[in-house]
C-alpha atoms as a PDB file:
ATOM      1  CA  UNK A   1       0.000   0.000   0.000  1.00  0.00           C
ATOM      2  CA  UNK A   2       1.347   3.541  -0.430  1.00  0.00           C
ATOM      3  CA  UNK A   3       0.813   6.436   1.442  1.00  0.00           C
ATOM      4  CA  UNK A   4      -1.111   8.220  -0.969  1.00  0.00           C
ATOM      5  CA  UNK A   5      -4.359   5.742  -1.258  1.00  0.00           C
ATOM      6  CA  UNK A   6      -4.212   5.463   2.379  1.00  0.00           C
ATOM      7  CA  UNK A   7      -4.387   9.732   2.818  1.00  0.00           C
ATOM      8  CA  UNK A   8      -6.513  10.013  -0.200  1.00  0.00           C
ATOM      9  CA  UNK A   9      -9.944   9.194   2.117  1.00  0.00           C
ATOM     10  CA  UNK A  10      -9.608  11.180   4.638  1.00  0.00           C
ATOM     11  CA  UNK A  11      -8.923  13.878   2.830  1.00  0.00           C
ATOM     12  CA  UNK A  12     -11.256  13.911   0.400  1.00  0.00           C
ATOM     13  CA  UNK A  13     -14.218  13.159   3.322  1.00  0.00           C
ATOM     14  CA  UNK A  14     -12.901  16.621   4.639  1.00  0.00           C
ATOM     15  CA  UNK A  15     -12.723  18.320   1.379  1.00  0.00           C
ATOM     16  CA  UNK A  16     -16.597  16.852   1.068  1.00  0.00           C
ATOM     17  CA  UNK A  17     -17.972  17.918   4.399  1.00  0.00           C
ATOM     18  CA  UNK A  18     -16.462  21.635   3.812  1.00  0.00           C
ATOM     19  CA  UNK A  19     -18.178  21.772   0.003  1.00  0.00           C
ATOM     20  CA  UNK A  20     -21.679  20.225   1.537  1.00  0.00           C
ATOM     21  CA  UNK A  21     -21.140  23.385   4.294  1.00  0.00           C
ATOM     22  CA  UNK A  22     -20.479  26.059   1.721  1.00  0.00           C
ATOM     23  CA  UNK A  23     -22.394  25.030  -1.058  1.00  0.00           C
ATOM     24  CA  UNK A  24     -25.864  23.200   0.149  1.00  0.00           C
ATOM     25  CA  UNK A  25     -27.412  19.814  -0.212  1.00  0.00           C
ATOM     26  CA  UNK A  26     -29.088  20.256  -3.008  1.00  0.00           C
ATOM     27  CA  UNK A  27     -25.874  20.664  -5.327  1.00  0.00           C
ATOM     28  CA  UNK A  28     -24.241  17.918  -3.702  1.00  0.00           C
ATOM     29  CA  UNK A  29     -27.116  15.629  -4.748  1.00  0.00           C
ATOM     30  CA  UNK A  30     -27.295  17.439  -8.308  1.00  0.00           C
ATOM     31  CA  UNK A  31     -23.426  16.978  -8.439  1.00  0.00           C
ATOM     32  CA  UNK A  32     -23.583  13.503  -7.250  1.00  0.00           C
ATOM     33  CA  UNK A  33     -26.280  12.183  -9.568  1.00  0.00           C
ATOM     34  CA  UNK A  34     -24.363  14.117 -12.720  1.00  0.00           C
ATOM     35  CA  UNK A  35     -21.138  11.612 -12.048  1.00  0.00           C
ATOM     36  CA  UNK A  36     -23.182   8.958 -11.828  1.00  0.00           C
ATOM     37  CA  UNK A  37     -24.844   9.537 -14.950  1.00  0.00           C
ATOM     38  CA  UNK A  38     -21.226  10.467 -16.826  1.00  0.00           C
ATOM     39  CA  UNK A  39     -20.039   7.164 -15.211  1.00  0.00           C
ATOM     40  CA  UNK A  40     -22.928   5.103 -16.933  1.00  0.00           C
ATOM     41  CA  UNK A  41     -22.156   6.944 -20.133  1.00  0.00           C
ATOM     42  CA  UNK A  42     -18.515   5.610 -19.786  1.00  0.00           C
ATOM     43  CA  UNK A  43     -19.479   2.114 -18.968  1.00  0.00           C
ATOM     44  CA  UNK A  44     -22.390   2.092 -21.568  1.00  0.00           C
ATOM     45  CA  UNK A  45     -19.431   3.657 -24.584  1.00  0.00           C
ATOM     46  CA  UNK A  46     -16.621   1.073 -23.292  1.00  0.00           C
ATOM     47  CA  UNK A  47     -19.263  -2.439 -24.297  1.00  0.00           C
ATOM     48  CA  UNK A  48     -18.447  -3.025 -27.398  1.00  0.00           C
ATOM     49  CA  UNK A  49     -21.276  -3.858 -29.613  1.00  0.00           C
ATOM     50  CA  UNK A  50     -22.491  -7.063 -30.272  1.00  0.00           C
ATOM     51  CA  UNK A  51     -21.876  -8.871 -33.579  1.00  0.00           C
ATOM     52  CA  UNK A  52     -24.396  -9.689 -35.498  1.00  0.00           C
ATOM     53  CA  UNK A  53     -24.992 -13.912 -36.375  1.00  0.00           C
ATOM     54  CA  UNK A  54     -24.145 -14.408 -39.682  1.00  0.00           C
END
């Protein structure tokens, strides 16, 4: 393990809780729900498509 992955939590839970303060709920569920939909896009582009029986 290196350092890095094992910081890379905790800081990023911080860095979370002080944009939820600042910003609202309501973007961080907006925000949320837009990677998740990017992240489908990405899985949904990378399947290749199916050949067709000849």
């Amino acid at each position: 393990m290196t350092i890095s992955g094992n910081i890379g939590g905790p800081v990023l839970s911080i860095a979370s809780g002080i944009i939820l303060d600042r910003v609202g709920e309501e973007f961080a569920i907006i925000f949320c729900a837009n990677l998740i939909a990017i992240g489908r896009i990405n899985i949904f582009s990378a399947i290749p498509p199916k050949k067709e029986l000849e």
